[in-house]
PDB file of N, CA and C in Angstrom:
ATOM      1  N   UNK A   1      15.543   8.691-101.876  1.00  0.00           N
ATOM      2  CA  UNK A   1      16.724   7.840-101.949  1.00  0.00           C
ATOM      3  C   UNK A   1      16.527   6.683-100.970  1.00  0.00           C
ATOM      4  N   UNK A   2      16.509   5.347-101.267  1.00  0.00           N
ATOM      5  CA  UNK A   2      16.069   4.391-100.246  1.00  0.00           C
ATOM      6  C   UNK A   2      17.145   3.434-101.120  1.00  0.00           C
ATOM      7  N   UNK A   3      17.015   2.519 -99.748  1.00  0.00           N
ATOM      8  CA  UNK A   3      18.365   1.687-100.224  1.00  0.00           C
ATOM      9  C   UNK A   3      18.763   0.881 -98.301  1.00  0.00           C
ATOM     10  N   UNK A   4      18.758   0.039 -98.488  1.00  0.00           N
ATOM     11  CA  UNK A   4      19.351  -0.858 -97.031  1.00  0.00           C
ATOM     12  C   UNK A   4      20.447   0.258 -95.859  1.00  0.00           C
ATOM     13  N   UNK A   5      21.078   1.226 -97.092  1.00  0.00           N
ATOM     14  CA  UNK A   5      22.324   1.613 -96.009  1.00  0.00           C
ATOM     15  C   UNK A   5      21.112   2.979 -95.441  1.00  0.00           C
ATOM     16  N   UNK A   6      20.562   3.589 -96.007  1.00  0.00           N
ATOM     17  CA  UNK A   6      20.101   4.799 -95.745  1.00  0.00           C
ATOM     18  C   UNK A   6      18.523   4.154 -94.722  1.00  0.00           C
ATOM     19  N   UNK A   7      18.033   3.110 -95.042  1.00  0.00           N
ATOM     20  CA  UNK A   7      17.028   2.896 -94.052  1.00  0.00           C
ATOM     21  C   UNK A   7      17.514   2.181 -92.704  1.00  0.00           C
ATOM     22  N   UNK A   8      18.856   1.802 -92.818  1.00  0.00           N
ATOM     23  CA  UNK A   8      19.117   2.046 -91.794  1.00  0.00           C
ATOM     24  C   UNK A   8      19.851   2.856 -90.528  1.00  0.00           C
ATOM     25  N   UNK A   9      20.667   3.870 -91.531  1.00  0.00           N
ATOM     26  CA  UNK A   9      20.710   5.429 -90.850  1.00  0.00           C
ATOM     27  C   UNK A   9      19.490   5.869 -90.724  1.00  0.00           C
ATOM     28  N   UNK A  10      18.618   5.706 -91.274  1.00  0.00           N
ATOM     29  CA  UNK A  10      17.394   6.608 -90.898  1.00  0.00           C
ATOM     30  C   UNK A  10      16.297   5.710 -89.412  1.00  0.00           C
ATOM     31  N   UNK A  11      16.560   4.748 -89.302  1.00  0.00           N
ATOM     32  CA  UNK A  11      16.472   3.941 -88.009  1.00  0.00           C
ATOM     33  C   UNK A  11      17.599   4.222 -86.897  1.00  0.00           C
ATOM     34  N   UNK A  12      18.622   4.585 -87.299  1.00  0.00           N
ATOM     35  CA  UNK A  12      19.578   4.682 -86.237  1.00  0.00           C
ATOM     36  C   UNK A  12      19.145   6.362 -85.471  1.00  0.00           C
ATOM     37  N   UNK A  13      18.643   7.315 -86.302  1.00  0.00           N
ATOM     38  CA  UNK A  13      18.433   8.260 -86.465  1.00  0.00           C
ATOM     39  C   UNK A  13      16.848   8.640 -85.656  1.00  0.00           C
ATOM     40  N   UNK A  14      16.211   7.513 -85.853  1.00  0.00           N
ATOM     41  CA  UNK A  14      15.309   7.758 -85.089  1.00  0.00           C
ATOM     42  C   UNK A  14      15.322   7.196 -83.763  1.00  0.00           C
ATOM     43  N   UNK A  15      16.360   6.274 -83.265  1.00  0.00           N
ATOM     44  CA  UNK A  15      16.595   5.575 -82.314  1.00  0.00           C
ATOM     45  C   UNK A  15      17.802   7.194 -81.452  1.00  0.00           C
ATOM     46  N   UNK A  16      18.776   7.014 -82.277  1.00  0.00           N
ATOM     47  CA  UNK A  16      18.997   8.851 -81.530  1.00  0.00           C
ATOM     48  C   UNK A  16      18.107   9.616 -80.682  1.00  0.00           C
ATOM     49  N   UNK A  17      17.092  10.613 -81.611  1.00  0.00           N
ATOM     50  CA  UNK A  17      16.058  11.159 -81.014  1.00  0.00           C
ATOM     51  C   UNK A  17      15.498  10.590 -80.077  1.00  0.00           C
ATOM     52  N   UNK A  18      14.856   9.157 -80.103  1.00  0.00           N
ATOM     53  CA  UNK A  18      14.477   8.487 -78.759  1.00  0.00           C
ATOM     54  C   UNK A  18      15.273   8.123 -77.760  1.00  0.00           C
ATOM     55  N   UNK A  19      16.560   8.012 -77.506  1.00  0.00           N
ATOM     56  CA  UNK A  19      17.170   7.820 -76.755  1.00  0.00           C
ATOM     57  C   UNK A  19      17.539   9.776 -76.086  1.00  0.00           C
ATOM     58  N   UNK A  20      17.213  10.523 -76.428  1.00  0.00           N
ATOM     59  CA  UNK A  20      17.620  12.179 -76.381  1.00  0.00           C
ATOM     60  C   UNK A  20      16.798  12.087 -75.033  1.00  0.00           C
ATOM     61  N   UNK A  21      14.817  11.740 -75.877  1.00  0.00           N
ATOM     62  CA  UNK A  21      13.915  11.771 -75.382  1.00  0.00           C
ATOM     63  C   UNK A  21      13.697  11.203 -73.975  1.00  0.00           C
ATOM     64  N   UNK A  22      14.133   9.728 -73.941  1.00  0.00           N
ATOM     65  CA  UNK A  22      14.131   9.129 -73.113  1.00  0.00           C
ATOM     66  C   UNK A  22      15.618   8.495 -72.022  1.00  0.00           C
ATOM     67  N   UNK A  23      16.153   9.394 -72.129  1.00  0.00           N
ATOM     68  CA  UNK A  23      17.472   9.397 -71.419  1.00  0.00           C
ATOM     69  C   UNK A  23      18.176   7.782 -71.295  1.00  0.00           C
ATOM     70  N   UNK A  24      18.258   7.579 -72.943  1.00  0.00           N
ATOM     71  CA  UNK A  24      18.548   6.160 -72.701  1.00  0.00           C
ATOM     72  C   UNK A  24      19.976   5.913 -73.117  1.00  0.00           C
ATOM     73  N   UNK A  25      20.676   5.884 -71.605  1.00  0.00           N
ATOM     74  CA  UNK A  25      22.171   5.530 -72.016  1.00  0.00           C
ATOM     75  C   UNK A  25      22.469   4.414 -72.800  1.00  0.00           C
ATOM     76  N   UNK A  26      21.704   3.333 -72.282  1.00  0.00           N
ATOM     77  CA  UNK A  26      22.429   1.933 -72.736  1.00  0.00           C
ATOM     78  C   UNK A  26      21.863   1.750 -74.537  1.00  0.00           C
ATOM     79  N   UNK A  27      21.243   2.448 -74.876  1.00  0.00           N
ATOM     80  CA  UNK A  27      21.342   2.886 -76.059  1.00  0.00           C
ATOM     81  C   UNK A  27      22.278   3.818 -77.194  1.00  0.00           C
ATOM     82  N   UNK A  28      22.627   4.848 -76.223  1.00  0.00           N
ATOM     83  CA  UNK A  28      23.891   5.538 -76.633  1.00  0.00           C
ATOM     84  C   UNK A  28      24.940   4.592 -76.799  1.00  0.00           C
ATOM     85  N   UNK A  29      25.134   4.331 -75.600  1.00  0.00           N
ATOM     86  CA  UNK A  29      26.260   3.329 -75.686  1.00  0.00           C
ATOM     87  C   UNK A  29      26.635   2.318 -76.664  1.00  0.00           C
ATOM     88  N   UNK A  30      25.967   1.763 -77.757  1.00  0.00           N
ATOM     89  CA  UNK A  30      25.653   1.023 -78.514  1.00  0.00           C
ATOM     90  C   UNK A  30      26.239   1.657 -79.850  1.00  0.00           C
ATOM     91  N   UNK A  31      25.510   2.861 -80.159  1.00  0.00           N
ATOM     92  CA  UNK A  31      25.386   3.731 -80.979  1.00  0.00           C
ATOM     93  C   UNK A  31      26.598   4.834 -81.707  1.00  0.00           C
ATOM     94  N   UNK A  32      27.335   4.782 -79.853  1.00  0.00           N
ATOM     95  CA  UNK A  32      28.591   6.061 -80.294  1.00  0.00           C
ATOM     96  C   UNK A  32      29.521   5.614 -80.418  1.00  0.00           C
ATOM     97  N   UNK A  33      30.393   6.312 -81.404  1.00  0.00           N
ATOM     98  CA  UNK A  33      32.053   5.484 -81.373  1.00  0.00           C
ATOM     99  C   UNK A  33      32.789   6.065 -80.262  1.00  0.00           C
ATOM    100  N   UNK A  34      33.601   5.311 -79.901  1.00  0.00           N
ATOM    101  CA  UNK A  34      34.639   5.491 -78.531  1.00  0.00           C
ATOM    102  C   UNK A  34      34.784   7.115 -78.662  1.00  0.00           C
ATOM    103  N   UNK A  35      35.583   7.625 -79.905  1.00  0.00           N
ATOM    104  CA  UNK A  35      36.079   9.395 -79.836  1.00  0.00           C
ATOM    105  C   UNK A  35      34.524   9.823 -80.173  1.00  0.00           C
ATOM    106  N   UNK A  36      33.571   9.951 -80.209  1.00  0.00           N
ATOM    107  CA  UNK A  36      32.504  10.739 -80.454  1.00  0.00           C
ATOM    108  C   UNK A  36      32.694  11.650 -79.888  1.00  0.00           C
ATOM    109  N   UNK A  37      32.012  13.058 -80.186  1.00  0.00           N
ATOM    110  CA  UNK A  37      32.152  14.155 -79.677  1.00  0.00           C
ATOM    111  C   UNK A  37      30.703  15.102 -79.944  1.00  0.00           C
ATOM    112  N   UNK A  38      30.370  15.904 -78.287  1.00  0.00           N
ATOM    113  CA  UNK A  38      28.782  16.408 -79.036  1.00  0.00           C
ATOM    114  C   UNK A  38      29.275  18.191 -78.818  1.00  0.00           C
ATOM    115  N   UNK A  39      28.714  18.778 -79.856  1.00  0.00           N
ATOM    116  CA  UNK A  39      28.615  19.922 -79.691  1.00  0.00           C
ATOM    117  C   UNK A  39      27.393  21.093 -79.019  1.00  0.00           C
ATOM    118  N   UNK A  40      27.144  21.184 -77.807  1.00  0.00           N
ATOM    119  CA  UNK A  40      25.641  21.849 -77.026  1.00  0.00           C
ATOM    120  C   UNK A  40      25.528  22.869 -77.755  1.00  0.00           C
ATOM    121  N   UNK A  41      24.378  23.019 -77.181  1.00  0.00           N
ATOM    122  CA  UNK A  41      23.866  24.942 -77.495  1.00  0.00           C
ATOM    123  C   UNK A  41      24.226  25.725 -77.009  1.00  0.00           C
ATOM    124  N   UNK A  42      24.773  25.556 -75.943  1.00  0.00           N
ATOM    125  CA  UNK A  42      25.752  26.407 -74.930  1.00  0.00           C
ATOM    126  C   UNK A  42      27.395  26.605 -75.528  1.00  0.00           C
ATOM    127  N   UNK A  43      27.395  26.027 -76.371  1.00  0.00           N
ATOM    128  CA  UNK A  43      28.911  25.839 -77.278  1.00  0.00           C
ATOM    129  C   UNK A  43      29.672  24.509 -76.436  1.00  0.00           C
ATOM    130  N   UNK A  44      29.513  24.341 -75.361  1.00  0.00           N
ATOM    131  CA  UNK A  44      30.769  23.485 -74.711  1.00  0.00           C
ATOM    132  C   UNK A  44      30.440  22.147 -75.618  1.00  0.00           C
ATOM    133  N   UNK A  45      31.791  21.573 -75.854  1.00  0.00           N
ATOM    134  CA  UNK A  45      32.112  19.871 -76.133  1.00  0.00           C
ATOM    135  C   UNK A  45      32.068  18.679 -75.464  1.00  0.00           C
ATOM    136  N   UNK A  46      31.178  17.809 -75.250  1.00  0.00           N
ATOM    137  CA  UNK A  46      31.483  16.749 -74.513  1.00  0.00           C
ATOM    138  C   UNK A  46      32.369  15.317 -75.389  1.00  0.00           C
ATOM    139  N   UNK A  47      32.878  15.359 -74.671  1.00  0.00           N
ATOM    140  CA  UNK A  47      33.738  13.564 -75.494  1.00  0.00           C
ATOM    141  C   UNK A  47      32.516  12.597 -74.865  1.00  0.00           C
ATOM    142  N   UNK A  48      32.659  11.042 -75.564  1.00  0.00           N
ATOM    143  CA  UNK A  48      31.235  10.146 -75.068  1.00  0.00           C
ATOM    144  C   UNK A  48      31.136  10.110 -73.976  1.00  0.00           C
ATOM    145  N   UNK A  49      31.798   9.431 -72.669  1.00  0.00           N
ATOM    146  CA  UNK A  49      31.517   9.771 -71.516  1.00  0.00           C
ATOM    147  C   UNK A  49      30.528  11.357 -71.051  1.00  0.00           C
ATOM    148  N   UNK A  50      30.939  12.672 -71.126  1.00  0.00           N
ATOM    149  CA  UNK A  50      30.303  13.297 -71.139  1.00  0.00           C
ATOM    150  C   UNK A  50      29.118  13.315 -71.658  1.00  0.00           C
ATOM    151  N   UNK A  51      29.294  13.026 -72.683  1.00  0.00           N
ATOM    152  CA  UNK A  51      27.602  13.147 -73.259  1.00  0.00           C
ATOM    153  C   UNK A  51      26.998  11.790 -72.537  1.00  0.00           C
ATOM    154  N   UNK A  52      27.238  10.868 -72.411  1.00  0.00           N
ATOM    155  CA  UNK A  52      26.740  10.068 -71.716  1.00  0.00           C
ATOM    156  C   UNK A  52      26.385  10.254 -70.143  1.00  0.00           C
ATOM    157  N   UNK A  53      26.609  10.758 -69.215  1.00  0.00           N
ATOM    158  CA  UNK A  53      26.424  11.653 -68.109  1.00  0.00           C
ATOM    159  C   UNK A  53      25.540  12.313 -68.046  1.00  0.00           C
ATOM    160  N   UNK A  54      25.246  13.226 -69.452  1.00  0.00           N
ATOM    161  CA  UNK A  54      24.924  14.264 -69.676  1.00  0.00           C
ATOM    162  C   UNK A  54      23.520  13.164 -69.946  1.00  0.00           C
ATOM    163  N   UNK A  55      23.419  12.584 -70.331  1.00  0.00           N
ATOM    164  CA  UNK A  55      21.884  11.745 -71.167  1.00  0.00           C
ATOM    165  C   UNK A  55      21.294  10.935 -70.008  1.00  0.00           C
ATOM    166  N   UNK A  56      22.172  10.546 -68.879  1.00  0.00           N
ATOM    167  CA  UNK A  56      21.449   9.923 -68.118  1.00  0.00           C
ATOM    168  C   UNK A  56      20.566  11.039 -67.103  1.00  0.00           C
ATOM    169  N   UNK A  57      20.957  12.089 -66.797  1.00  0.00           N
ATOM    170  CA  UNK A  57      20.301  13.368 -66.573  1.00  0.00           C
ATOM    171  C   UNK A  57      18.659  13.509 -67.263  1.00  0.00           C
ATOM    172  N   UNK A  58      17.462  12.879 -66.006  1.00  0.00           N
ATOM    173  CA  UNK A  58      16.241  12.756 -67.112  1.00  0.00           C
ATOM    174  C   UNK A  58      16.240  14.561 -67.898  1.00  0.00           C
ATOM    175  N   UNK A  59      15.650  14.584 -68.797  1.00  0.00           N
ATOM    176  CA  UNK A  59      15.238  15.332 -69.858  1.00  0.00           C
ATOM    177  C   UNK A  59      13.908  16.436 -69.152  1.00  0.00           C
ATOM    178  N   UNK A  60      13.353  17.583 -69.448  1.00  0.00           N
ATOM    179  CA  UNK A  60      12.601  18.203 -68.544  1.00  0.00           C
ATOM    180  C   UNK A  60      11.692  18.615 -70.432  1.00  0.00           C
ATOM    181  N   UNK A  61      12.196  18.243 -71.196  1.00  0.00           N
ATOM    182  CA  UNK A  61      10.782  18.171 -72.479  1.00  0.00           C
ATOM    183  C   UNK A  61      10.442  17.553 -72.894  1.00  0.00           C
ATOM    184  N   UNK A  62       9.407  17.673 -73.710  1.00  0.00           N
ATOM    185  CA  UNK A  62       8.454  16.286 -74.062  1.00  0.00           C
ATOM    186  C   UNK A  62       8.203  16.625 -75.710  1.00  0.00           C
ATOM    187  N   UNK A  63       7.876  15.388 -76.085  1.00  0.00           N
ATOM    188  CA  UNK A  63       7.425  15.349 -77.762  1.00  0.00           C
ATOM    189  C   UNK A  63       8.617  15.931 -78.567  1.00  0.00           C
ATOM    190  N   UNK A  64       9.783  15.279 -78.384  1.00  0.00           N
ATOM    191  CA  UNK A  64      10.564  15.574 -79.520  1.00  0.00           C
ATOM    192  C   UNK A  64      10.600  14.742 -80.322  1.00  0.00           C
ATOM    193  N   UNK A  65      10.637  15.228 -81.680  1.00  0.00           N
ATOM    194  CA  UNK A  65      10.860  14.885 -82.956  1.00  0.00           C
ATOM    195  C   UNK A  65      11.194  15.384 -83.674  1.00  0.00           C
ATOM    196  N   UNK A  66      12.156  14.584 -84.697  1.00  0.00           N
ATOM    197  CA  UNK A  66      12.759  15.285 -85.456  1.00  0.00           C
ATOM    198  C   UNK A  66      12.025  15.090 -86.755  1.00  0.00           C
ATOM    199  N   UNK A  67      12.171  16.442 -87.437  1.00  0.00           N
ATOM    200  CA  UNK A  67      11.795  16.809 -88.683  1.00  0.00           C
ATOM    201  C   UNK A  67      12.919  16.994 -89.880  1.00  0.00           C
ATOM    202  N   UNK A  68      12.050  17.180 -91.398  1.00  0.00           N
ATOM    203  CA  UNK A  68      13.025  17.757 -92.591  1.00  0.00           C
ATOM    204  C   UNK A  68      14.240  17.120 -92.442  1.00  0.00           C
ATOM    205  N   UNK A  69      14.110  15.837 -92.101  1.00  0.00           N
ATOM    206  CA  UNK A  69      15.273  14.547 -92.038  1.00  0.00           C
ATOM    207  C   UNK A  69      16.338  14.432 -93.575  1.00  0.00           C
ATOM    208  N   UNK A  70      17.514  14.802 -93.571  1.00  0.00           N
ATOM    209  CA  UNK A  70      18.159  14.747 -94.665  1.00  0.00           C
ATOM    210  C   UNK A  70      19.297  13.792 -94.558  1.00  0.00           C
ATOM    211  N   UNK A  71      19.442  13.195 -95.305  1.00  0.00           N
ATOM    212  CA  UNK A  71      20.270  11.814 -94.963  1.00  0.00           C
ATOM    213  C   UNK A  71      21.293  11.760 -96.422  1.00  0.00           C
ATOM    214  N   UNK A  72      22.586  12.169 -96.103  1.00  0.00           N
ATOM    215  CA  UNK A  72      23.454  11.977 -96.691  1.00  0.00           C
ATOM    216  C   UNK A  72      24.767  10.772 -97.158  1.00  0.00           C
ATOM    217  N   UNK A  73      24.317   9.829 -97.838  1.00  0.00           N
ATOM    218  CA  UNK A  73      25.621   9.240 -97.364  1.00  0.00           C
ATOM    219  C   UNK A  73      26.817   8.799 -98.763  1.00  0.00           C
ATOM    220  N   UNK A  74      27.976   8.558 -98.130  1.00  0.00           N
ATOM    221  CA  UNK A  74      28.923   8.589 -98.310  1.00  0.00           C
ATOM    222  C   UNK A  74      30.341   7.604 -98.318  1.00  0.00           C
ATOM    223  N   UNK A  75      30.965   7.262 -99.449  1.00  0.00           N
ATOM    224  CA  UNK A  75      31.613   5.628 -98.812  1.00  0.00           C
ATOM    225  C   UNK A  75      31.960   5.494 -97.546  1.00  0.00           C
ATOM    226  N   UNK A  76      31.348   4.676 -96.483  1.00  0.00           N
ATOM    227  CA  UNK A  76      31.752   4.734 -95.237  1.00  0.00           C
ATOM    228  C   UNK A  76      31.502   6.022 -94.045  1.00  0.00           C
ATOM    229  N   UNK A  77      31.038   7.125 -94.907  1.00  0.00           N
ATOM    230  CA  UNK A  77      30.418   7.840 -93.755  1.00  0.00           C
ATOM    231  C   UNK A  77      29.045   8.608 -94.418  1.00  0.00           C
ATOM    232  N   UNK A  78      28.267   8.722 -93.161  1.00  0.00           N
ATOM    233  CA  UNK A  78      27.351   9.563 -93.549  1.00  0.00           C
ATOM    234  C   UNK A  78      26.662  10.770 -92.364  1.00  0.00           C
ATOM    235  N   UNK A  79      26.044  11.999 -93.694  1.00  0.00           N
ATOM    236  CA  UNK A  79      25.568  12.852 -92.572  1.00  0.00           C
ATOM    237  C   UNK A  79      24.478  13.526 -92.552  1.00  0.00           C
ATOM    238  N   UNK A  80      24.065  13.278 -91.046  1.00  0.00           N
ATOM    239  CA  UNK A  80      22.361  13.802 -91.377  1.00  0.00           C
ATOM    240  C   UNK A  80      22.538  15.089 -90.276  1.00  0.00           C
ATOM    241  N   UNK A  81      21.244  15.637 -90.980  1.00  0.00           N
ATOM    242  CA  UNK A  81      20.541  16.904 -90.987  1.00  0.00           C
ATOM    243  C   UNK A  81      19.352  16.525 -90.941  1.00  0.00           C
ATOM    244  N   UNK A  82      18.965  17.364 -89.698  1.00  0.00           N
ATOM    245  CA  UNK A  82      17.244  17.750 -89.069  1.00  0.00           C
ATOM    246  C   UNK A  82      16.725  18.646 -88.592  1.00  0.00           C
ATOM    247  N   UNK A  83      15.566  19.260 -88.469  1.00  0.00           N
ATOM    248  CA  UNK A  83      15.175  19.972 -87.332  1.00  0.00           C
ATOM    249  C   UNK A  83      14.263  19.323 -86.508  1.00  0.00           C
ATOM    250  N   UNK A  84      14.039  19.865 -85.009  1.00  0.00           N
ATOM    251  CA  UNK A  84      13.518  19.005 -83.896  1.00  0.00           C
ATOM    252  C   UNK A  84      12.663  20.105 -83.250  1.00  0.00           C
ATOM    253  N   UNK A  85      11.267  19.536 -82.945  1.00  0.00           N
ATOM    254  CA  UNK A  85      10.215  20.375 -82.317  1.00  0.00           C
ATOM    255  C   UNK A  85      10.055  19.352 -81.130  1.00  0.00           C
ATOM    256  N   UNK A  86      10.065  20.329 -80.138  1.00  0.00           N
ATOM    257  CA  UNK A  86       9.155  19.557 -78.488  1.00  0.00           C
ATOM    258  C   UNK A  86       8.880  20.648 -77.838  1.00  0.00           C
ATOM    259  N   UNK A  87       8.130  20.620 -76.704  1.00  0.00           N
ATOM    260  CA  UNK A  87       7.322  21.473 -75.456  1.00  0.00           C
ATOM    261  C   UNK A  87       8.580  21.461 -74.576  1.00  0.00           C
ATOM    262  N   UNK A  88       8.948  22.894 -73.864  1.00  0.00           N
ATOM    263  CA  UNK A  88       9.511  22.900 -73.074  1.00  0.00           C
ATOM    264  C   UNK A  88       9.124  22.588 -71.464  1.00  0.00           C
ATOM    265  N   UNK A  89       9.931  22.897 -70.115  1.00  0.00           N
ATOM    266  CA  UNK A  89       9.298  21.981 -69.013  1.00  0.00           C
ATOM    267  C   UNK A  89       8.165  23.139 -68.915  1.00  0.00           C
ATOM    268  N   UNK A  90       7.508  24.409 -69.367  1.00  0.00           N
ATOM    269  CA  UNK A  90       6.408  25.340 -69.126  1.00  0.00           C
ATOM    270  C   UNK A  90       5.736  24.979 -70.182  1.00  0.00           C
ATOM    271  N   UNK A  91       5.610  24.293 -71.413  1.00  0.00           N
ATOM    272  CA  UNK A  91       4.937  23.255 -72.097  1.00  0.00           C
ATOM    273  C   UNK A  91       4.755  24.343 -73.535  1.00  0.00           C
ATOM    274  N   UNK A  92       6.145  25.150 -73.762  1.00  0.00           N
ATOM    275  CA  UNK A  92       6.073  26.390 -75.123  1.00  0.00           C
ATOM    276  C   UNK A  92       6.686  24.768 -76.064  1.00  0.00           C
ATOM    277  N   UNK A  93       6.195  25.183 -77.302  1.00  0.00           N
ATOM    278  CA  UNK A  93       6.901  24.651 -78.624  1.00  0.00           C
ATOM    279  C   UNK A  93       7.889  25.059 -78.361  1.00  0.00           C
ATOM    280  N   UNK A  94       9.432  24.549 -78.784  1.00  0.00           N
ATOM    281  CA  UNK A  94      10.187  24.896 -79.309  1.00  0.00           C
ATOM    282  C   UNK A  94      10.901  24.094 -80.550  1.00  0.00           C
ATOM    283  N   UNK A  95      11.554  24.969 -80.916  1.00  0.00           N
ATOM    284  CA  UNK A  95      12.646  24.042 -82.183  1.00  0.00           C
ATOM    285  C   UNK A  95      14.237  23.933 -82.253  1.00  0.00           C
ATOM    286  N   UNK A  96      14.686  23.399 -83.015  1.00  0.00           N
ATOM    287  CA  UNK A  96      15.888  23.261 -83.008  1.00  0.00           C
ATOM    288  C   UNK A  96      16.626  22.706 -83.887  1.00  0.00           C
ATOM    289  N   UNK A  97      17.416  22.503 -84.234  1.00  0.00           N
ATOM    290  CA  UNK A  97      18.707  21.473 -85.486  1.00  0.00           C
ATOM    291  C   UNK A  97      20.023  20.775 -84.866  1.00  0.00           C
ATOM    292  N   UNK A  98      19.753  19.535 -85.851  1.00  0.00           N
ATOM    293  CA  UNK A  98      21.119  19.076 -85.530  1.00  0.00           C
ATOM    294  C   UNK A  98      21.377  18.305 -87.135  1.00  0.00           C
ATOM    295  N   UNK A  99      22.894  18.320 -86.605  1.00  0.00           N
ATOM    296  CA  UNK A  99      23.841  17.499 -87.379  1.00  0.00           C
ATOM    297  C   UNK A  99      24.430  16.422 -87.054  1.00  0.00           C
ATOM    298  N   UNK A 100      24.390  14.959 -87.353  1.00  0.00           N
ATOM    299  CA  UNK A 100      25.214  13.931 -86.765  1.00  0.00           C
ATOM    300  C   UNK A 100      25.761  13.329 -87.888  1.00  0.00           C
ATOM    301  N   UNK A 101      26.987  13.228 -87.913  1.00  0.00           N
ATOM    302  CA  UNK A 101      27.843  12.324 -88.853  1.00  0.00           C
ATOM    303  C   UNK A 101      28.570  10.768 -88.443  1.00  0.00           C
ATOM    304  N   UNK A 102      28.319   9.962 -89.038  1.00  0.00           N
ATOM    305  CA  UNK A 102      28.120   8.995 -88.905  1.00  0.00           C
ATOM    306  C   UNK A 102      29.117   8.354 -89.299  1.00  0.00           C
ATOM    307  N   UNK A 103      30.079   7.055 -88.912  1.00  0.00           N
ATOM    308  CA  UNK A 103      31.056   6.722 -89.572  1.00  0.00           C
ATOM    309  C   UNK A 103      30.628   4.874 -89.511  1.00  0.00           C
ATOM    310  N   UNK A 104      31.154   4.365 -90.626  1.00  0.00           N
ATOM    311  CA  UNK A 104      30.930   2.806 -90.892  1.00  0.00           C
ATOM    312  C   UNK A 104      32.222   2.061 -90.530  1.00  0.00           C
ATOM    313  N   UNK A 105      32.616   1.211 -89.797  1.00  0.00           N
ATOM    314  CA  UNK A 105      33.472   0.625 -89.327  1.00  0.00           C
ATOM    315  C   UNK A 105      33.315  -1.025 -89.294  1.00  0.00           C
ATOM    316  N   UNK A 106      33.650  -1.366 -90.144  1.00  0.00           N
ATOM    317  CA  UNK A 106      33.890  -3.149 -90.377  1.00  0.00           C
ATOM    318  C   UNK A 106      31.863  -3.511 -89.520  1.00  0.00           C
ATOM    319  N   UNK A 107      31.407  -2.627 -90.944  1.00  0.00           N
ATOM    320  CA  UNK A 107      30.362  -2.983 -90.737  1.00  0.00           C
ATOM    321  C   UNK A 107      29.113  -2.549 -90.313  1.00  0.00           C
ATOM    322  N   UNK A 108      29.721  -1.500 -89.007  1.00  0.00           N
ATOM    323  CA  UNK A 108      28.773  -0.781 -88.284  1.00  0.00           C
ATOM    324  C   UNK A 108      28.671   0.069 -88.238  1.00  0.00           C
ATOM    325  N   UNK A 109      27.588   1.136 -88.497  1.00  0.00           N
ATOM    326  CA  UNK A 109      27.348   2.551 -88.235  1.00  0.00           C
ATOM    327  C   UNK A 109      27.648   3.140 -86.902  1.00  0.00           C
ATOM    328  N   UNK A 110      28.511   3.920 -86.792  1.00  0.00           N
ATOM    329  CA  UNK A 110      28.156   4.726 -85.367  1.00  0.00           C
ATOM    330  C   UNK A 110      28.558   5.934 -85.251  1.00  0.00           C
ATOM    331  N   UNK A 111      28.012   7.402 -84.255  1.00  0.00           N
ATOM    332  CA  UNK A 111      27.894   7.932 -84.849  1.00  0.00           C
ATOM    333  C   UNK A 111      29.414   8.519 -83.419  1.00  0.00           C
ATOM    334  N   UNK A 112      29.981   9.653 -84.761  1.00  0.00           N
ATOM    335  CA  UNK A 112      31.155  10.015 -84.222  1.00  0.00           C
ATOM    336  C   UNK A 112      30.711  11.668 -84.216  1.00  0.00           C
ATOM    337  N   UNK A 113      30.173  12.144 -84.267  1.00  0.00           N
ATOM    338  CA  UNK A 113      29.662  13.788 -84.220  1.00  0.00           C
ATOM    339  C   UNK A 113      28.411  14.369 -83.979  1.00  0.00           C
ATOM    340  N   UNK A 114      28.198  14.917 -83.176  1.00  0.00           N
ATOM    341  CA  UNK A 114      26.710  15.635 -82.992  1.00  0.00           C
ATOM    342  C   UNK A 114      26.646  16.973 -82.895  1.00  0.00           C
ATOM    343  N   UNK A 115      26.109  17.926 -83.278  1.00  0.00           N
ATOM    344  CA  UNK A 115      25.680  19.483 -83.556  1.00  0.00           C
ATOM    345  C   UNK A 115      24.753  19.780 -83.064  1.00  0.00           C
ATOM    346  N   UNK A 116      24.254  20.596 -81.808  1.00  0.00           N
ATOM    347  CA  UNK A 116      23.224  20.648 -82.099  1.00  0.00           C
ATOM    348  C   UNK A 116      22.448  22.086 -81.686  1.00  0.00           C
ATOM    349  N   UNK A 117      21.653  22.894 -82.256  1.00  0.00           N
ATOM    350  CA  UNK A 117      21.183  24.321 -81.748  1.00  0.00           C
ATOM    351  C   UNK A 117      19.701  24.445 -81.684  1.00  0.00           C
ATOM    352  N   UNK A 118      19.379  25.307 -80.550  1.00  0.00           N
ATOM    353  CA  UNK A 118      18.018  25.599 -80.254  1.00  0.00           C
ATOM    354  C   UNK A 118      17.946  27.026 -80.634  1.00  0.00           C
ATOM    355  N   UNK A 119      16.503  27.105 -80.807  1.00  0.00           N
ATOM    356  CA  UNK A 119      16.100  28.405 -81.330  1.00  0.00           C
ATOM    357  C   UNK A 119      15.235  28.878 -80.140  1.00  0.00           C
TER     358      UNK A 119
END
């Protein structure tokens, strides 16, 4: 499925993951809508501020990427599905999934939901 709206969720999507990777707030910031909300692996909720806090905190794994990229979209919103492999800070594979749903607003994608679980 290719098409202007989906290559560029799927750029926003990879700009996500790199910003995970590389603890890049001023990228988040760009990216999230004001109410965004992330869901950890630990279960707790952060609203954006939190997760933003939470991202400037450098990262202790390496080589994430996300995989089995599924890109859904929808008038005005859309939602993707992935799984994500990186080395932990003792340098094991691990994996994981997420969900981010995405909302379009006079124009702009941003994303208002994040899911996300480790295995």
């Amino acid at each position: 499925m290719a098409g202007l709206e989906y290559d560029e969720l799927a750029q926003l999507n990879r700009d996500y993951i790199d910003a995970v990777q590389h603890s890049d707030v001023e990228r988040f910031g760009q990216i999230l809508a004001e109410d965004f909300r992330c869901s950890n692996p630990d279960g707790s909720i952060l609203d954006r501020q939190g997760f933003l806090e939470q991202t400037a905190k450098p990262v202790s794994i390496t080589g994430l990427t996300a995989e089995n990229v599924e890109i859904r979209i929808f008038p005005s919103c859309a939602i993707i599905h992935g799984t994500t492999s990186y080395k932990d800070a003792q340098g094991a594979m691990k994996k994981g999934r997420y969900t981010d749903v995405w909302l379009k607003h006079e124009g702009v994608w941003l994303a208002v939901s994040a899911h996300v679980t480790r295995a």
